[in-house]
N, C-alpha and C. Protein backbone atom coordinates (compact mmCIF):
# COMPACT_ATOMS: atom_id res chain seq x y z
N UNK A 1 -7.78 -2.40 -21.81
CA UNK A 1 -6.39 -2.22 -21.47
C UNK A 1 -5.74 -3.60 -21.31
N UNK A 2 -4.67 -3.93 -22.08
CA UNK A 2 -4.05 -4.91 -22.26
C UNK A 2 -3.13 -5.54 -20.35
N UNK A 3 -2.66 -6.75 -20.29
CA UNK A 3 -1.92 -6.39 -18.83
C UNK A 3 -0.89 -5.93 -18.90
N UNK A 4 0.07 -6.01 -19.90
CA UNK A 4 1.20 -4.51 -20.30
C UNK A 4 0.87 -3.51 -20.07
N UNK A 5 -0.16 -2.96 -20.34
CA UNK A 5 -0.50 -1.34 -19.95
C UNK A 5 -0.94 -1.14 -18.65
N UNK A 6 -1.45 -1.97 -18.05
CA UNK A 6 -1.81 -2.39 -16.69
C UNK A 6 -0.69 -2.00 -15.48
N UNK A 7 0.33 -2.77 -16.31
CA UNK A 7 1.68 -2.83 -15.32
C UNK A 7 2.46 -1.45 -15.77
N UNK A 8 2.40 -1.18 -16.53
CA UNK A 8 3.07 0.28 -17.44
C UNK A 8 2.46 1.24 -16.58
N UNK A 9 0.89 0.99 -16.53
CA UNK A 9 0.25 2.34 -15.60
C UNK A 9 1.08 2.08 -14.16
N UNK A 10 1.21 0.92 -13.71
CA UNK A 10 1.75 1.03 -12.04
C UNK A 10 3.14 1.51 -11.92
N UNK A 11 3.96 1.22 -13.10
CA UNK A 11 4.74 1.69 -12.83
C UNK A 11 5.02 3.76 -13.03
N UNK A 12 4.60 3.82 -13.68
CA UNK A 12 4.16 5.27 -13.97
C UNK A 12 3.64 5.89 -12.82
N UNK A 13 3.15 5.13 -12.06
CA UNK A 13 2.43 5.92 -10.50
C UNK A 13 3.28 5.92 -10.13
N UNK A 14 4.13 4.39 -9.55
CA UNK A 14 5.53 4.59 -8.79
C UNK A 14 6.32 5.98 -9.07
N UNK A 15 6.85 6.02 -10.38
CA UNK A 15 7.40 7.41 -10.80
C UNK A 15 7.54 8.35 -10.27
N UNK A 16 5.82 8.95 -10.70
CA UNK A 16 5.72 10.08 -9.88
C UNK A 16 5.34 10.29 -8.55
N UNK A 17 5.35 9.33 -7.49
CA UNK A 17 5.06 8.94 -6.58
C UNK A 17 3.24 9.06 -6.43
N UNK A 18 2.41 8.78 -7.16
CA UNK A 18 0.92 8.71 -7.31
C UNK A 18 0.45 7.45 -6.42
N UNK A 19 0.68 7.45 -5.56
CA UNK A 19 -0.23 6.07 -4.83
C UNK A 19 -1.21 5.97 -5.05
N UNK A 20 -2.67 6.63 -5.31
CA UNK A 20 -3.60 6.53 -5.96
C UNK A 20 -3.84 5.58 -7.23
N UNK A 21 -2.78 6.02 -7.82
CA UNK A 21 -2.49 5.37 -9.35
C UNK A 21 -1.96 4.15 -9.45
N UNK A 22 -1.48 4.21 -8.17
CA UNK A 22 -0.86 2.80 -8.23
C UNK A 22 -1.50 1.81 -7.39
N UNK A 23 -2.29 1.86 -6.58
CA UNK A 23 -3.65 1.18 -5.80
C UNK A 23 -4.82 0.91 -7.13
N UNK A 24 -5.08 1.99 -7.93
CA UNK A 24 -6.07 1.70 -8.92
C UNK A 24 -5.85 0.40 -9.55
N UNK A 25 -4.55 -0.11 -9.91
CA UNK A 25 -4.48 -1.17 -10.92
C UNK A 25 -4.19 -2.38 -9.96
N UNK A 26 -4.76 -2.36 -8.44
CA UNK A 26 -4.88 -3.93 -7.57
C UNK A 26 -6.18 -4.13 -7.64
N UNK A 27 -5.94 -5.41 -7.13
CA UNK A 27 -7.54 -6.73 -6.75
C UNK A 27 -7.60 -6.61 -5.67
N UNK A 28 -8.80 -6.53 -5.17
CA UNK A 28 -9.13 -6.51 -3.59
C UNK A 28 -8.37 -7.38 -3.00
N UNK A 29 -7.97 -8.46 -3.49
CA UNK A 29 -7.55 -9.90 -2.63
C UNK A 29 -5.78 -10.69 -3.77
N UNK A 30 -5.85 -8.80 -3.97
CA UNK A 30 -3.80 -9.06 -4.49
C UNK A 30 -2.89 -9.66 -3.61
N UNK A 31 -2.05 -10.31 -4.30
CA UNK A 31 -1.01 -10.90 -3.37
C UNK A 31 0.09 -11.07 -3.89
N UNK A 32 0.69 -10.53 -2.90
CA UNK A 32 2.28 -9.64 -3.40
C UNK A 32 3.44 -10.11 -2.61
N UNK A 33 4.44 -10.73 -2.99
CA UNK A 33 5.39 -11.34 -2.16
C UNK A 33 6.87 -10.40 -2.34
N UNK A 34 7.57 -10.16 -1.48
CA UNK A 34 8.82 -9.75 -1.31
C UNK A 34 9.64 -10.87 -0.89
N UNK A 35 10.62 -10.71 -1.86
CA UNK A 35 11.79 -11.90 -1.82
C UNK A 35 12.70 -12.09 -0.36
N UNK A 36 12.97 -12.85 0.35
CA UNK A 36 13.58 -13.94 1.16
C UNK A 36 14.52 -12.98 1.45
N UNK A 37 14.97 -12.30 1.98
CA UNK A 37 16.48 -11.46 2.52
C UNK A 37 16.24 -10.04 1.85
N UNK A 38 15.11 -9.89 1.81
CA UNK A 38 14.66 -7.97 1.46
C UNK A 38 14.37 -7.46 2.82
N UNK A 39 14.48 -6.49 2.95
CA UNK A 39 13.97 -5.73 3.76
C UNK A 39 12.82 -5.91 4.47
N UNK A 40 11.45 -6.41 3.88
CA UNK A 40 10.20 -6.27 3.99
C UNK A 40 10.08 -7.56 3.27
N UNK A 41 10.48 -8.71 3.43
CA UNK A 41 10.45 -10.01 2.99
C UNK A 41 8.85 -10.51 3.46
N UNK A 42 8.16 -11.37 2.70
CA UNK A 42 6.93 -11.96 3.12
C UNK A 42 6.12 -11.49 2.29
N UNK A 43 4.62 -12.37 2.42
CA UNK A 43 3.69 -11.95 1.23
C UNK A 43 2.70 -11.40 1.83
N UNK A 44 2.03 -10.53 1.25
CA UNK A 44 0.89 -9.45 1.87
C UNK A 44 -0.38 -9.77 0.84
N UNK A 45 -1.42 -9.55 1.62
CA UNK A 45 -2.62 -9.68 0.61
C UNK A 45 -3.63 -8.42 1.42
N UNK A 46 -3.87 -7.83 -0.08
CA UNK A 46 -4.97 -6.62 0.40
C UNK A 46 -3.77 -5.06 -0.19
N UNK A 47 -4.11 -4.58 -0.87
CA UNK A 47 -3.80 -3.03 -0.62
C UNK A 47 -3.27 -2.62 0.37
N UNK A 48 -4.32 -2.34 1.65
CA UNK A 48 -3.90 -1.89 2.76
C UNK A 48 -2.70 -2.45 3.19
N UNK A 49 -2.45 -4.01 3.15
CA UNK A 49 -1.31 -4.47 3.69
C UNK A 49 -0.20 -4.13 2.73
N UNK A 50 -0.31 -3.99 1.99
CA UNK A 50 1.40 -3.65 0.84
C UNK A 50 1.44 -2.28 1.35
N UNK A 51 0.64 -1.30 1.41
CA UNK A 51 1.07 -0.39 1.50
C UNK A 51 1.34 -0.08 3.03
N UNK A 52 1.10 -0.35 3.89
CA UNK A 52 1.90 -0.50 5.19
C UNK A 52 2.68 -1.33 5.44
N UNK A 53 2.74 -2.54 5.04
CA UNK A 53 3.70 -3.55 5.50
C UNK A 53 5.07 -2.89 4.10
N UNK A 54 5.15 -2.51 3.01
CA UNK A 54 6.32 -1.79 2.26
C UNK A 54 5.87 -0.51 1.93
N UNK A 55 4.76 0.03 1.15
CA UNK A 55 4.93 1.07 0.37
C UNK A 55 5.83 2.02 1.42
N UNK A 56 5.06 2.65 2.86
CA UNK A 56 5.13 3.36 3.39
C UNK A 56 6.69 3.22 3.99
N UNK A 57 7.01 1.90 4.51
CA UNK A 57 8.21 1.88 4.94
C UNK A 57 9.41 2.17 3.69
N UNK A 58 8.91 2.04 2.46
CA UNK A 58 9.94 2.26 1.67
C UNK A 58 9.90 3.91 1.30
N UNK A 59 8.73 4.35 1.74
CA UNK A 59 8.82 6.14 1.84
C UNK A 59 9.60 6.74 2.91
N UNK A 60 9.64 5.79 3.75
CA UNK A 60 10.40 6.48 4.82
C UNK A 60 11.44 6.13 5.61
N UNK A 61 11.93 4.86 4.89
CA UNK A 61 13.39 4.31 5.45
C UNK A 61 14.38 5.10 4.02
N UNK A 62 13.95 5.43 2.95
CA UNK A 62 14.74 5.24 1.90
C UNK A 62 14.77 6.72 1.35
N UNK A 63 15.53 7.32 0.98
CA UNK A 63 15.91 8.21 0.32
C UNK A 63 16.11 8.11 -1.22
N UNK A 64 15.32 8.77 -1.99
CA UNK A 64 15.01 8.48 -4.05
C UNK A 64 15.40 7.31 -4.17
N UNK A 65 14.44 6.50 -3.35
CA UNK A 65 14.15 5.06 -3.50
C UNK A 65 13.78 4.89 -4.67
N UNK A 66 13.70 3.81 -6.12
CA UNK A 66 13.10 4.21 -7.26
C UNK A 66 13.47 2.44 -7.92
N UNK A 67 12.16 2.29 -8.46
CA UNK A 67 12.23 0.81 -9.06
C UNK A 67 12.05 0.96 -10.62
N UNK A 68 12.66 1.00 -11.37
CA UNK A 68 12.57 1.49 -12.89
C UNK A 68 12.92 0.16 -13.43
N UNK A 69 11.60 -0.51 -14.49
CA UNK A 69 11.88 -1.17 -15.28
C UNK A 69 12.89 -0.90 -16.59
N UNK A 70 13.23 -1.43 -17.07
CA UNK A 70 14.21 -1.82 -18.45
C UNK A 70 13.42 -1.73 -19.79
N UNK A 71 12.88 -3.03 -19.38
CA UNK A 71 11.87 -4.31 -20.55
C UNK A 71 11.33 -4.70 -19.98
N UNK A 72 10.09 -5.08 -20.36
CA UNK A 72 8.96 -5.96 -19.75
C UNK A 72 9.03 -7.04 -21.15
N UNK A 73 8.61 -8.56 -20.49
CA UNK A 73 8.19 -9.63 -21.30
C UNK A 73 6.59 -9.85 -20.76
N UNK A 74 6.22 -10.15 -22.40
CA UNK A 74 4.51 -10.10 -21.40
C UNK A 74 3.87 -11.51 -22.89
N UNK A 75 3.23 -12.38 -21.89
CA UNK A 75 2.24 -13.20 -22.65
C UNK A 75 0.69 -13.76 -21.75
N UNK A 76 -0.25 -13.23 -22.68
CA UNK A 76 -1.48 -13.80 -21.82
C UNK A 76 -1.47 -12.48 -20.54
N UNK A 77 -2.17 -13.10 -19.49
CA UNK A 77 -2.05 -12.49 -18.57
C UNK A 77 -1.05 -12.15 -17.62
N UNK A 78 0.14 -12.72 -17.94
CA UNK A 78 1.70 -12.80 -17.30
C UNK A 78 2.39 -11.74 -17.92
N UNK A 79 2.85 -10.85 -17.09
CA UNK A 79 3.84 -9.83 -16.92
C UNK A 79 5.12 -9.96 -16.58
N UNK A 80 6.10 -9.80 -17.47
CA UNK A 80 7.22 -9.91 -16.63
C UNK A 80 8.24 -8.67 -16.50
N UNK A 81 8.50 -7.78 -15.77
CA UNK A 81 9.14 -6.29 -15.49
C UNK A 81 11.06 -7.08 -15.21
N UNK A 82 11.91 -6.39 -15.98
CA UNK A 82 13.14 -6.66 -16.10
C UNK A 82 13.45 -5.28 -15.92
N UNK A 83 14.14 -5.08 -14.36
CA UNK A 83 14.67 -3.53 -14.15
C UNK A 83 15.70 -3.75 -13.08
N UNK A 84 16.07 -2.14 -12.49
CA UNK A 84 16.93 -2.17 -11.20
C UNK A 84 15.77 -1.25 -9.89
N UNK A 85 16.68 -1.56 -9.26
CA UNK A 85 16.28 -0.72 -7.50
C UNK A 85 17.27 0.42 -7.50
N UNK A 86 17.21 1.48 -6.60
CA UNK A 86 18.34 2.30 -6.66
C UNK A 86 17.84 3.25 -5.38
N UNK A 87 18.22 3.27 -4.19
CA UNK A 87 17.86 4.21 -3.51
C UNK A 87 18.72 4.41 -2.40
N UNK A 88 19.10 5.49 -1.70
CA UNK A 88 19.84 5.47 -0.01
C UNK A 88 19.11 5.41 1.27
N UNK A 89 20.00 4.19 1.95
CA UNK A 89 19.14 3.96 3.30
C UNK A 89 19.26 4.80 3.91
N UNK A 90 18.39 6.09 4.72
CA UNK A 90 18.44 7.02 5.51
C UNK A 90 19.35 6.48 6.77
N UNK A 91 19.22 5.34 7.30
CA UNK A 91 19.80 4.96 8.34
C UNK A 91 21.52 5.14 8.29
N UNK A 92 22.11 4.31 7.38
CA UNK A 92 23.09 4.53 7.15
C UNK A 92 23.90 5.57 6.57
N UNK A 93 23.07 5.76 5.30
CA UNK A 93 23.24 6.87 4.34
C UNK A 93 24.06 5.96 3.11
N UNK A 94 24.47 4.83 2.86
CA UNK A 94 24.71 4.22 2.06
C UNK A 94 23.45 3.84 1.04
N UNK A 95 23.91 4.07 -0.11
CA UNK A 95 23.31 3.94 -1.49
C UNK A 95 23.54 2.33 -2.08
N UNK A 96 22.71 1.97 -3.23
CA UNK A 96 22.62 1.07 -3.65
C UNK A 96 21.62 0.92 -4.97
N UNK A 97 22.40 -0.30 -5.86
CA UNK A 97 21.61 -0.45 -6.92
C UNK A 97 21.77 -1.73 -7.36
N UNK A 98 20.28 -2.26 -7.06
CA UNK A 98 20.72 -4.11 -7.49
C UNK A 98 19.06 -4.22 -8.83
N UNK A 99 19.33 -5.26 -9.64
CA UNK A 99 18.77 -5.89 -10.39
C UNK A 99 17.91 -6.26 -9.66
N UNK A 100 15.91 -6.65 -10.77
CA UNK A 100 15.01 -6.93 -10.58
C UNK A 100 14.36 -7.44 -11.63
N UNK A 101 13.38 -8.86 -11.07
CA UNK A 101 12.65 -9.37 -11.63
C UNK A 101 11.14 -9.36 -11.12
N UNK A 102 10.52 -8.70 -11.97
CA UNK A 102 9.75 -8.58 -11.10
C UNK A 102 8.12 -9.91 -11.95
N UNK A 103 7.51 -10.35 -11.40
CA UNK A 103 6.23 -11.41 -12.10
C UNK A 103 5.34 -10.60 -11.52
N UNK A 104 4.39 -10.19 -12.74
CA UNK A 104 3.02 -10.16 -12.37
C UNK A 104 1.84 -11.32 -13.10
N UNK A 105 0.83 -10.96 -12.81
CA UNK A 105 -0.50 -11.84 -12.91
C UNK A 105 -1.11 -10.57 -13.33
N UNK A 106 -2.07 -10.80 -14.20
CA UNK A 106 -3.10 -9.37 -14.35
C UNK A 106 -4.11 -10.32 -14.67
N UNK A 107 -5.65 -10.12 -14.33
CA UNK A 107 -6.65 -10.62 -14.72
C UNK A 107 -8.23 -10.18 -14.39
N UNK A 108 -8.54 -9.77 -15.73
CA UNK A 108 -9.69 -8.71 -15.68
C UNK A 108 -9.31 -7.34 -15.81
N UNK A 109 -8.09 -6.83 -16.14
CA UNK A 109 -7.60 -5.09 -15.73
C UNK A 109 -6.75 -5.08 -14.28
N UNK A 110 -7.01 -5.99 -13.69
CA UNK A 110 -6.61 -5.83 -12.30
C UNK A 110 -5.24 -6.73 -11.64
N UNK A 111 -4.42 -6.21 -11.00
CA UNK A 111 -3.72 -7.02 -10.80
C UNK A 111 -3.69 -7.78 -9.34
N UNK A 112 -3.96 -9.50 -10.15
CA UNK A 112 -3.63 -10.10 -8.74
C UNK A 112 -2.85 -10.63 -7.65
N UNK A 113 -1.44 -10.88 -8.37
CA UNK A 113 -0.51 -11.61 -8.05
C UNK A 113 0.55 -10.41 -8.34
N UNK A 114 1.70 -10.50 -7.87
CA UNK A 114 3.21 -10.35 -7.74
C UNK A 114 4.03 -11.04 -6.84
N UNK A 115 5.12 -11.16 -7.78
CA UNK A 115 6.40 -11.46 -7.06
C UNK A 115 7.93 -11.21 -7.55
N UNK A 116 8.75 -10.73 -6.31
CA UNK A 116 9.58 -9.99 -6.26
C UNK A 116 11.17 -11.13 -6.38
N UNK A 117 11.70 -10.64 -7.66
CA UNK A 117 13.20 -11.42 -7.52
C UNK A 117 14.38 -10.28 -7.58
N UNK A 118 15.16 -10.58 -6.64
CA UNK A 118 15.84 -9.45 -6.90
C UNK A 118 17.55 -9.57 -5.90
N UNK A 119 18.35 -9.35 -6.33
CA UNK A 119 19.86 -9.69 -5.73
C UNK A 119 19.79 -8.92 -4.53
N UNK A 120 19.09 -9.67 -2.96
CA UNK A 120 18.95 -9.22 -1.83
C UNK A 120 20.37 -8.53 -1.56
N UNK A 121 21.47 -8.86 -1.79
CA UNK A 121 23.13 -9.38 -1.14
C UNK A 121 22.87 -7.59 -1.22
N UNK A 122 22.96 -7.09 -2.51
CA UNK A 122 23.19 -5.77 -2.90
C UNK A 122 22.73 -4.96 -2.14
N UNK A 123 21.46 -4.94 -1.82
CA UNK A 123 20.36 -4.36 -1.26
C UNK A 123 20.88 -4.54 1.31
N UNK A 124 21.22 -5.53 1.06
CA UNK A 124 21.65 -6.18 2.63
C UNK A 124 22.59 -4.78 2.70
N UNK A 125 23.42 -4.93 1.54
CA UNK A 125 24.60 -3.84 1.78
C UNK A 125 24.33 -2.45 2.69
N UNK A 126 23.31 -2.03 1.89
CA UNK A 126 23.11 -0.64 1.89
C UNK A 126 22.59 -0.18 3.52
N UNK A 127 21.68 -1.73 3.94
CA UNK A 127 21.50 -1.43 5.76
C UNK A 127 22.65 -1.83 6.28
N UNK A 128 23.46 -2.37 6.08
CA UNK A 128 24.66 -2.19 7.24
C UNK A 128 25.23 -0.97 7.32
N UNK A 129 25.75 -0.73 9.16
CA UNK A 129 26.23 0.39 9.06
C UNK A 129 28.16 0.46 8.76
């Protein structure tokens, strides 16, 4: 499996909400950063930590929360996911949809690295009340 299909499978879990599916394609010792003025800003390493420090909070602060790539650019082991965000903050009830860049690393089938670019401003919006 190429690291395009790698990242194609994770996003496909996201989709259908498969966490399973989408844990299958990490490295024990992944490391995943959320961009500077997100919600869940900071870098996590381990499964366990992405998925408590965001997956879960983004199951349950967010209403058809949903990260859908566009296009992906991909060379070597570098991934690159070109999409939007789109979901409503339960808190507020304000909606939102900002642009994403997303970098991966894939190496061996597995992914080790991510990092998250993405127009925080848009996203800030949607938690104010």
């Amino acid at each position: 499996m190429s690291p395009l299909d790698t990242i194609q499978r994770l996003y496909a879990g996201f989709a259908s909400a498969d966490l399973p599916a989408v844990l299958a394609g990490m490295a024990p010792d992944i490391e995943w950063t959320e961009a500077e003025g997100y919600p869940y800003a900071g870098t996590f390493h381990g499964p366990q930590a992405i998925v408590d420090g965001v997956f879960i909070r983004l199951a349950t602060e967010w209403a058809g929360y949903q990260a859908v790539p566009d296009r992906y650019v991909s060379e070597g082991d570098e991934v690159i996911a070109l999409g939007h965000y789109s979901g409503t903050y339960k808190a507020t009830g304000k909606s939102f949809r900002a642009p994403f860049v997303h970098a991966w690393t894939v190496r061996g089938g597995q992914i080790v690295r991510f990092v998250q670019h993405v127009d925080t401003v848009l996203v800030q919006r949607a938690l104010q009340p």
